[in-house]
N, C-alpha and C. Protein backbone atom coordinates (compact mmCIF):
# COMPACT_ATOMS: atom_id res chain seq x y z
N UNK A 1 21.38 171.17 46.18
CA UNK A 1 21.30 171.14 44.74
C UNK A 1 22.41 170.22 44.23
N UNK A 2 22.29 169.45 43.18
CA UNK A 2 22.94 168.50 42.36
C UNK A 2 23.64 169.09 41.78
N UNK A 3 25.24 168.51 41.47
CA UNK A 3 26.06 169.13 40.57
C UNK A 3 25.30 169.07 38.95
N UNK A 4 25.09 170.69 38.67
CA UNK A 4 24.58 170.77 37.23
C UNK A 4 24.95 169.82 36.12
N UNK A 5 26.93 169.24 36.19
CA UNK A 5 27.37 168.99 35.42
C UNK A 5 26.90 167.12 35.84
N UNK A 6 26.51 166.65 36.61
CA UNK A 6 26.18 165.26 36.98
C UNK A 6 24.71 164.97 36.36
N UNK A 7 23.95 166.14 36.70
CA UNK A 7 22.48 165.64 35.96
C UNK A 7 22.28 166.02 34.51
N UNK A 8 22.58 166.80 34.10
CA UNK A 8 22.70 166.65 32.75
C UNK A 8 22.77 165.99 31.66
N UNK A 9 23.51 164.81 31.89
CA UNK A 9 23.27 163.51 31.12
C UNK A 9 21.53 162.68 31.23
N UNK A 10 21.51 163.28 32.47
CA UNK A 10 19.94 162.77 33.14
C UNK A 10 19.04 163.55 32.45
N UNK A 11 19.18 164.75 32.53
CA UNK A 11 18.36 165.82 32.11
C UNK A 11 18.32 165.11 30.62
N UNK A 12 19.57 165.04 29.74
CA UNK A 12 19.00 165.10 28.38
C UNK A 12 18.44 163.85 28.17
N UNK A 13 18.63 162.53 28.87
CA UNK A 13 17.98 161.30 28.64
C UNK A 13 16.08 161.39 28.70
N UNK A 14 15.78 162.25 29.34
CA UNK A 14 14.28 162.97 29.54
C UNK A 14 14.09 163.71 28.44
N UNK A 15 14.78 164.64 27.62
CA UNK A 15 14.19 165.30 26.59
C UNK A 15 14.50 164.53 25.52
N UNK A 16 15.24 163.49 25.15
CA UNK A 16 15.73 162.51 24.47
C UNK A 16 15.00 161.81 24.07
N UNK A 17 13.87 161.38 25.27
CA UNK A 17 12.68 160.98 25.10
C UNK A 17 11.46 161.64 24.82
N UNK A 18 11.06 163.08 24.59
CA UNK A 18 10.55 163.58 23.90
C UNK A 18 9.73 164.54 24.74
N UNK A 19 10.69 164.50 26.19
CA UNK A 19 10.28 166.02 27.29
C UNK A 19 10.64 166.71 26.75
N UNK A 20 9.69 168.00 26.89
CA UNK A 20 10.44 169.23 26.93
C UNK A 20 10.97 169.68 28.64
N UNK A 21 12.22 170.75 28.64
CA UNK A 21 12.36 170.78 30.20
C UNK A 21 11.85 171.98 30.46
N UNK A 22 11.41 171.62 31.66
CA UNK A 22 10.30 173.29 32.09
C UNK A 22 11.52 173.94 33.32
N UNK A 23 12.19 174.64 33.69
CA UNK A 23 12.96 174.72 34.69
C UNK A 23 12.60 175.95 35.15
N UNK A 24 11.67 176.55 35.28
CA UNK A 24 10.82 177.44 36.01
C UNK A 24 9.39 177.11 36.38
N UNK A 25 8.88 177.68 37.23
CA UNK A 25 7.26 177.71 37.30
C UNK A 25 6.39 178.23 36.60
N UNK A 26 6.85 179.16 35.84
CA UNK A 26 6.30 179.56 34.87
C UNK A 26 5.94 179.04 33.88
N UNK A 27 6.99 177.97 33.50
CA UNK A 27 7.27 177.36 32.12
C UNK A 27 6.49 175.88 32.33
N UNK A 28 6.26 175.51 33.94
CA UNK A 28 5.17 174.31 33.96
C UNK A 28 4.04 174.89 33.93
N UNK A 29 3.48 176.17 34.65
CA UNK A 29 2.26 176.76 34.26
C UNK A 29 1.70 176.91 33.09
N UNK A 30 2.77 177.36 32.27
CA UNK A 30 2.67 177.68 30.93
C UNK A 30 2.18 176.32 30.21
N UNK A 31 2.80 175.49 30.31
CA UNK A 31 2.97 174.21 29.70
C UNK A 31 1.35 173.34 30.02
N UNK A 32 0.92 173.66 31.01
CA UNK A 32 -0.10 173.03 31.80
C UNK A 32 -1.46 173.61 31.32
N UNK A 33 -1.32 174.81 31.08
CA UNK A 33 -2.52 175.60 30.97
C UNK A 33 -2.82 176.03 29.42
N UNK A 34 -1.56 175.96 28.29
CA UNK A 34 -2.05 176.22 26.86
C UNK A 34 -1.96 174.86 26.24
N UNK A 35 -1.93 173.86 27.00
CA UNK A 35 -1.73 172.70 26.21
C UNK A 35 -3.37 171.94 26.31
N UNK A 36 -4.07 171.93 25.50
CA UNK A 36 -5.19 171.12 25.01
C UNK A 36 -4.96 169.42 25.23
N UNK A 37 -5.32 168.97 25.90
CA UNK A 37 -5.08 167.57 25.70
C UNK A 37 -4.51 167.10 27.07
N UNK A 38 -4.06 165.90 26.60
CA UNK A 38 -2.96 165.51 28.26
C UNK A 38 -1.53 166.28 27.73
N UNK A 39 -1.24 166.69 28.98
CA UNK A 39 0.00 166.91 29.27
C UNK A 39 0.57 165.93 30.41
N UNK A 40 1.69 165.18 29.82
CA UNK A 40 3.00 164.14 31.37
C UNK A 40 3.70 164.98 31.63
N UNK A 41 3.80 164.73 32.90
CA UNK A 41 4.93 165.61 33.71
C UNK A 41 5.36 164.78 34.38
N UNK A 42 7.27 164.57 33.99
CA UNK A 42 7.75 163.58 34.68
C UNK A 42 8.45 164.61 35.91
N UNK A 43 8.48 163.96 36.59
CA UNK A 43 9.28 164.38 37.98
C UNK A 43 10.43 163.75 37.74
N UNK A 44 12.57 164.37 37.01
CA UNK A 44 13.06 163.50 37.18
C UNK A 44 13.67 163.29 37.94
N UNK A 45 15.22 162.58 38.38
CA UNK A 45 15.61 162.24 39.92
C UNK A 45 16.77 161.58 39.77
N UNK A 46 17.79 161.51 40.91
CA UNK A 46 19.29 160.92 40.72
C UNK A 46 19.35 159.09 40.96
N UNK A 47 17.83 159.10 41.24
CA UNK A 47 17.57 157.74 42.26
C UNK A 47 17.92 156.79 41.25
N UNK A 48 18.35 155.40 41.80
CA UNK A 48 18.47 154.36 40.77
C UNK A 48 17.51 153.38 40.57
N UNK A 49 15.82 154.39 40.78
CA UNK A 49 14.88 153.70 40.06
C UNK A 49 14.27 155.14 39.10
N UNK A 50 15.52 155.67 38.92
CA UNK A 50 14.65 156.82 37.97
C UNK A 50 15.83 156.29 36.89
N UNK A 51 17.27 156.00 37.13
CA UNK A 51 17.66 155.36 36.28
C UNK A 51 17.43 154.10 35.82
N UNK A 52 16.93 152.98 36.40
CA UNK A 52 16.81 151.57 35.99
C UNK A 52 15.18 151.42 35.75
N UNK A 53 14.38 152.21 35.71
CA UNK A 53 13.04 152.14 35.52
C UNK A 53 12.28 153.24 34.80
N UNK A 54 12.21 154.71 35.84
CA UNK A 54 11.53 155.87 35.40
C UNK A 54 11.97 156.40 33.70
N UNK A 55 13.15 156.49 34.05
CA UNK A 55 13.61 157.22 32.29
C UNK A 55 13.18 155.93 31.21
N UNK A 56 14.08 155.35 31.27
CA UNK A 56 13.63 154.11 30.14
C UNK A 56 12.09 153.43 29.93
N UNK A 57 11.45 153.93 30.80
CA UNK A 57 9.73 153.31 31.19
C UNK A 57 9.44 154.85 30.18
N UNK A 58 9.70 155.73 30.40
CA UNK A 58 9.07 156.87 29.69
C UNK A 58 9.37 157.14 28.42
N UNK A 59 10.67 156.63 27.90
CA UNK A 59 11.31 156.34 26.49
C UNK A 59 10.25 155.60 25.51
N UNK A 60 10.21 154.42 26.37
CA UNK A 60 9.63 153.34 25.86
C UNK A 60 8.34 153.57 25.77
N UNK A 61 7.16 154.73 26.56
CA UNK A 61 6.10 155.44 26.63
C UNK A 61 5.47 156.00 25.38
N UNK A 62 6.60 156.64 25.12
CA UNK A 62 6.58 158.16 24.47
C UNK A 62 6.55 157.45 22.95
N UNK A 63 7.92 156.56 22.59
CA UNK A 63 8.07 155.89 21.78
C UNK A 63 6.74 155.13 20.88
N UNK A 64 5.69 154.73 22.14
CA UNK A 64 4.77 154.13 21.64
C UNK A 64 3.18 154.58 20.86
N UNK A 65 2.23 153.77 21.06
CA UNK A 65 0.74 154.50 20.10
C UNK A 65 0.36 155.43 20.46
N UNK A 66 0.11 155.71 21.88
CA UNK A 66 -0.57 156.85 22.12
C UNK A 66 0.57 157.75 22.58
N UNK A 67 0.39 158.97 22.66
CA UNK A 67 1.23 160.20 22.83
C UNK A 67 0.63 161.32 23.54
N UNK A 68 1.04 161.85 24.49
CA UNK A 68 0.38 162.99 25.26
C UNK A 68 0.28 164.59 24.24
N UNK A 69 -0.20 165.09 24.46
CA UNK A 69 -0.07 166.22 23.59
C UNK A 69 1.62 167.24 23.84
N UNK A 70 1.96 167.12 25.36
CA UNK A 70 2.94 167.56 25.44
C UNK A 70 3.31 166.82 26.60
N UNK A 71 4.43 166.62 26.59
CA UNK A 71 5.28 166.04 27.57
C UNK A 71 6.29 166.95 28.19
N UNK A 72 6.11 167.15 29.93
CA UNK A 72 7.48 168.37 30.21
C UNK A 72 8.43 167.46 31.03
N UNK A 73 9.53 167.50 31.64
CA UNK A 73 10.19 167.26 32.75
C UNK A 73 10.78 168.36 33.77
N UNK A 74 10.81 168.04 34.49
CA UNK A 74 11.22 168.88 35.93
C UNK A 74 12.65 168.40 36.85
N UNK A 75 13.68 168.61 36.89
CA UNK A 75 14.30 168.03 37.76
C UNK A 75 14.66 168.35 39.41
N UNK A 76 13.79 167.00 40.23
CA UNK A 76 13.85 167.18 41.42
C UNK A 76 15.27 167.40 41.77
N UNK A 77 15.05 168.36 43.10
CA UNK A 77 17.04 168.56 44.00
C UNK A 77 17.42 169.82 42.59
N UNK A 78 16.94 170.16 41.54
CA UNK A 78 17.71 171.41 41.07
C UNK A 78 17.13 172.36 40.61
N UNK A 79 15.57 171.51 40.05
CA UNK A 79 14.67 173.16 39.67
C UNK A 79 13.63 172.52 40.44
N UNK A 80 13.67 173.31 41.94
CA UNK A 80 13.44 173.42 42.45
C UNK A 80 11.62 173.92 42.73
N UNK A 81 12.03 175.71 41.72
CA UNK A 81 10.51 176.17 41.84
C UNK A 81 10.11 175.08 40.70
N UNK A 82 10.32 175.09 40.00
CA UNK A 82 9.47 174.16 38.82
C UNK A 82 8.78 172.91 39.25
N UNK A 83 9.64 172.01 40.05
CA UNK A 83 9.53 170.52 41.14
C UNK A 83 8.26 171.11 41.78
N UNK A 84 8.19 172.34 42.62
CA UNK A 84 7.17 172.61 43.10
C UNK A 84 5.72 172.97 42.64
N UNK A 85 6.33 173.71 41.31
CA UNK A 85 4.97 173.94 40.61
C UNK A 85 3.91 173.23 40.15
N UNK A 86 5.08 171.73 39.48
CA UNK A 86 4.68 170.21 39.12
C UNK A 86 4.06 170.14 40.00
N UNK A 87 4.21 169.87 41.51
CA UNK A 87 3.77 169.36 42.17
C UNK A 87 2.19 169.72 43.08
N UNK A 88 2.21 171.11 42.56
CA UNK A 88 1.33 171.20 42.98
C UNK A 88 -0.51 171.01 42.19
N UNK A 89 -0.16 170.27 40.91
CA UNK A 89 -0.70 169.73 40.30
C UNK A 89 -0.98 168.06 40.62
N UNK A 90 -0.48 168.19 41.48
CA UNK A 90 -0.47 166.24 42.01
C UNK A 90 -1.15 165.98 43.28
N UNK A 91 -1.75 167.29 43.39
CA UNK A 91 -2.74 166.71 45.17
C UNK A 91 -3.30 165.93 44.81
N UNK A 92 -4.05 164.94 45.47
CA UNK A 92 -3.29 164.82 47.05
C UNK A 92 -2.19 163.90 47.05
N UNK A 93 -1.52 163.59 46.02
CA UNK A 93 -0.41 162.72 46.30
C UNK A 93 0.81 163.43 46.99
N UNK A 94 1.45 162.90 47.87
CA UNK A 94 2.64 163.46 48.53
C UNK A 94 4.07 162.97 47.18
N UNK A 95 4.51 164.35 47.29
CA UNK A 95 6.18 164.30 46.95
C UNK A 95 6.80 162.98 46.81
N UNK A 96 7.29 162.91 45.47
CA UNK A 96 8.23 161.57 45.14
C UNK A 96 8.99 161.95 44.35
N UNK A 97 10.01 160.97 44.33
CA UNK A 97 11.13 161.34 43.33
C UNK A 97 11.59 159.85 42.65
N UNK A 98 11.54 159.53 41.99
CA UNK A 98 10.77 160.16 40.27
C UNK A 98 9.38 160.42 40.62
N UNK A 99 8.43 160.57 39.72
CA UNK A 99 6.67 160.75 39.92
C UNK A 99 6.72 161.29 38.09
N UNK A 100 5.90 160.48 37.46
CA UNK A 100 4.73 161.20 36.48
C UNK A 100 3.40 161.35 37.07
N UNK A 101 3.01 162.07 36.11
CA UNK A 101 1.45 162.55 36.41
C UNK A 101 1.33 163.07 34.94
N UNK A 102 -0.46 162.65 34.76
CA UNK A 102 -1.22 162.95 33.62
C UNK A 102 -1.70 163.94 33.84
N UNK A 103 -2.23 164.82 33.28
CA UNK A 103 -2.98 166.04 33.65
C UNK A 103 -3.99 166.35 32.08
N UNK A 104 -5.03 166.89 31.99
CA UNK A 104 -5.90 167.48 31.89
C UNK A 104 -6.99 168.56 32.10
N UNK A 105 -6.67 169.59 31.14
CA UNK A 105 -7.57 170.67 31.37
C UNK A 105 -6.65 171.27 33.23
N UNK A 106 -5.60 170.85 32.99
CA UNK A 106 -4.98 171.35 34.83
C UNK A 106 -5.62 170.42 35.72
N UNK A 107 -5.99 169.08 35.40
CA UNK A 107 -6.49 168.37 36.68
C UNK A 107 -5.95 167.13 36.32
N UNK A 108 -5.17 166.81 37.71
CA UNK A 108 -4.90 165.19 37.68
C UNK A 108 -5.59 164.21 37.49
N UNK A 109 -5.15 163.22 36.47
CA UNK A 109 -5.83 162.36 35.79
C UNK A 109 -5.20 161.00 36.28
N UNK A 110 -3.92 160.83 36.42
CA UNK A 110 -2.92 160.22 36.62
C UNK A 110 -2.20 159.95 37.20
N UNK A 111 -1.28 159.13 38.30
CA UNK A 111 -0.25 159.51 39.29
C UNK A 111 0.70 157.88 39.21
N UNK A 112 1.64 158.30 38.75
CA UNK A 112 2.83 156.99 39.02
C UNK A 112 3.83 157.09 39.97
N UNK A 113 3.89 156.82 41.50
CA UNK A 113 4.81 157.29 42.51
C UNK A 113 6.19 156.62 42.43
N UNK A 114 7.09 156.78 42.92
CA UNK A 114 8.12 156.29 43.46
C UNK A 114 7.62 154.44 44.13
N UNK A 115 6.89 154.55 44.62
CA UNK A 115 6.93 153.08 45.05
C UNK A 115 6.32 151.78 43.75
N UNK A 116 5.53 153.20 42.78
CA UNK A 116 4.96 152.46 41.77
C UNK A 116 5.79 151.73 40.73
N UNK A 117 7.21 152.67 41.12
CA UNK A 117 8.57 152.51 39.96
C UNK A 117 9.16 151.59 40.51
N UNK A 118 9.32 151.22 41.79
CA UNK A 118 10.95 150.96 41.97
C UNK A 118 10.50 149.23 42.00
N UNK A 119 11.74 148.26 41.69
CA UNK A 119 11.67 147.08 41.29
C UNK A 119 11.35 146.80 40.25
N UNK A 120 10.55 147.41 39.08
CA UNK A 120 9.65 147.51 38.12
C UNK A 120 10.77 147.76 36.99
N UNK A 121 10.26 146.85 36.04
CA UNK A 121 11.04 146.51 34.44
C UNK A 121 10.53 148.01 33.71
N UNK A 122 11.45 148.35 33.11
CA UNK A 122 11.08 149.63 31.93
C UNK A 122 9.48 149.72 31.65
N UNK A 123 9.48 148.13 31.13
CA UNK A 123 8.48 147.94 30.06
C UNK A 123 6.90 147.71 30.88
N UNK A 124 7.26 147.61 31.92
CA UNK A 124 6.01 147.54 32.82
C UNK A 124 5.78 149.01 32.97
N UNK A 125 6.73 149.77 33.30
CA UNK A 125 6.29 151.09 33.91
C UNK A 125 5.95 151.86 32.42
N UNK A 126 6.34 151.24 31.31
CA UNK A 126 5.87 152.07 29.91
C UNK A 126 4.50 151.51 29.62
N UNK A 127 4.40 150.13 30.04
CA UNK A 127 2.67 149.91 29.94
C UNK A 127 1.68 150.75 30.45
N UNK A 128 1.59 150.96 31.86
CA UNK A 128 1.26 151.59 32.68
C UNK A 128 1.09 153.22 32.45
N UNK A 129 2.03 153.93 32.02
CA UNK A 129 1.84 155.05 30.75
C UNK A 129 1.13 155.04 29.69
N UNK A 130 1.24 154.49 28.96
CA UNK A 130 0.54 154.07 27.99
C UNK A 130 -0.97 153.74 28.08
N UNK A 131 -1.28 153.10 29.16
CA UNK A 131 -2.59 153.00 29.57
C UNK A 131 -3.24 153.99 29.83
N UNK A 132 -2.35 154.73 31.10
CA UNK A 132 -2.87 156.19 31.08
C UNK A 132 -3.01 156.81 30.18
N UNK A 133 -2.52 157.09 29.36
CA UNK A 133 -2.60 157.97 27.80
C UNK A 133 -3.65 157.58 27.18
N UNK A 134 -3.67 155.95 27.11
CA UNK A 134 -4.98 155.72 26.00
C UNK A 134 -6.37 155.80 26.74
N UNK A 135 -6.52 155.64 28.26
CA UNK A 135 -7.84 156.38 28.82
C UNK A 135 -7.52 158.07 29.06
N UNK A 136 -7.17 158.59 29.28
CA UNK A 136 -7.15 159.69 29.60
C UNK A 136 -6.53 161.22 28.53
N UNK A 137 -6.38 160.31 27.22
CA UNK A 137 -6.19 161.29 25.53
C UNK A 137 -7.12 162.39 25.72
């Protein structure tokens, strides 16, 4: 587990952008199952393509035309059950850190991995959101 006091700045740069944080399984279940519409679920992460890409790609997301009905975050390495709960909404994709995913009605619609992020400008990985959102509203 990550020093609480190190991700935190991380953590709030995700709700900053207009996550809510789910830090139980309950609270992604919850989140997943009364929410009408798409729900994003970012997977977030210490990596320095969750800082130089994932967060600011989702800022710049959220910021824009289309909008998910709810947006949660999860942070991988500290909430742990929650990371898992996310995740088990993402078959068949294997575990990444960062990872969004679109969801609908509880079914994946969407999947942005770790390899999809890394090298990748903000503004590419906020297109790419955005796209998802405007097929999958």
């Amino acid at each position: 587990m990550y020093d609480p006091m190190l991700v935190e700045p991380m953590r709030q740069e995700a709700v900053a952008a207009g996550c809510e944080e789910a830090r139980t399984a309950d609270e992604v279940h919850a989140a997943v199952k009364e929410t009408e519409g798409a729900v994003l679920v970012f997977v977030n992460s210490v990596c320095g393509c969750a800082a130089g890409g994932a967060r600011p790609g989702l800022t710049l997301a959220l910021a824009g035309d289309t909008s998910p009905e709810k947006a949660i975050t999860v942070f991988a390495g500290n909430d742990r059950e929650a990371t898992a709960a996310a995740r088990e909404y993402f078959a068949p994709y294997q575990p990444s850190s960062p990872q969004i995913g679109l969801l609908k009605g509880g079914e994946l619609k969407w999947m942005l991995q770790r390899h999809d992020i890394e090298g990748r400008m903000p503004q590419e990985i906020a297109a790419d959101i955005q796209g998802a959102l405007r097929e999958h509203r």
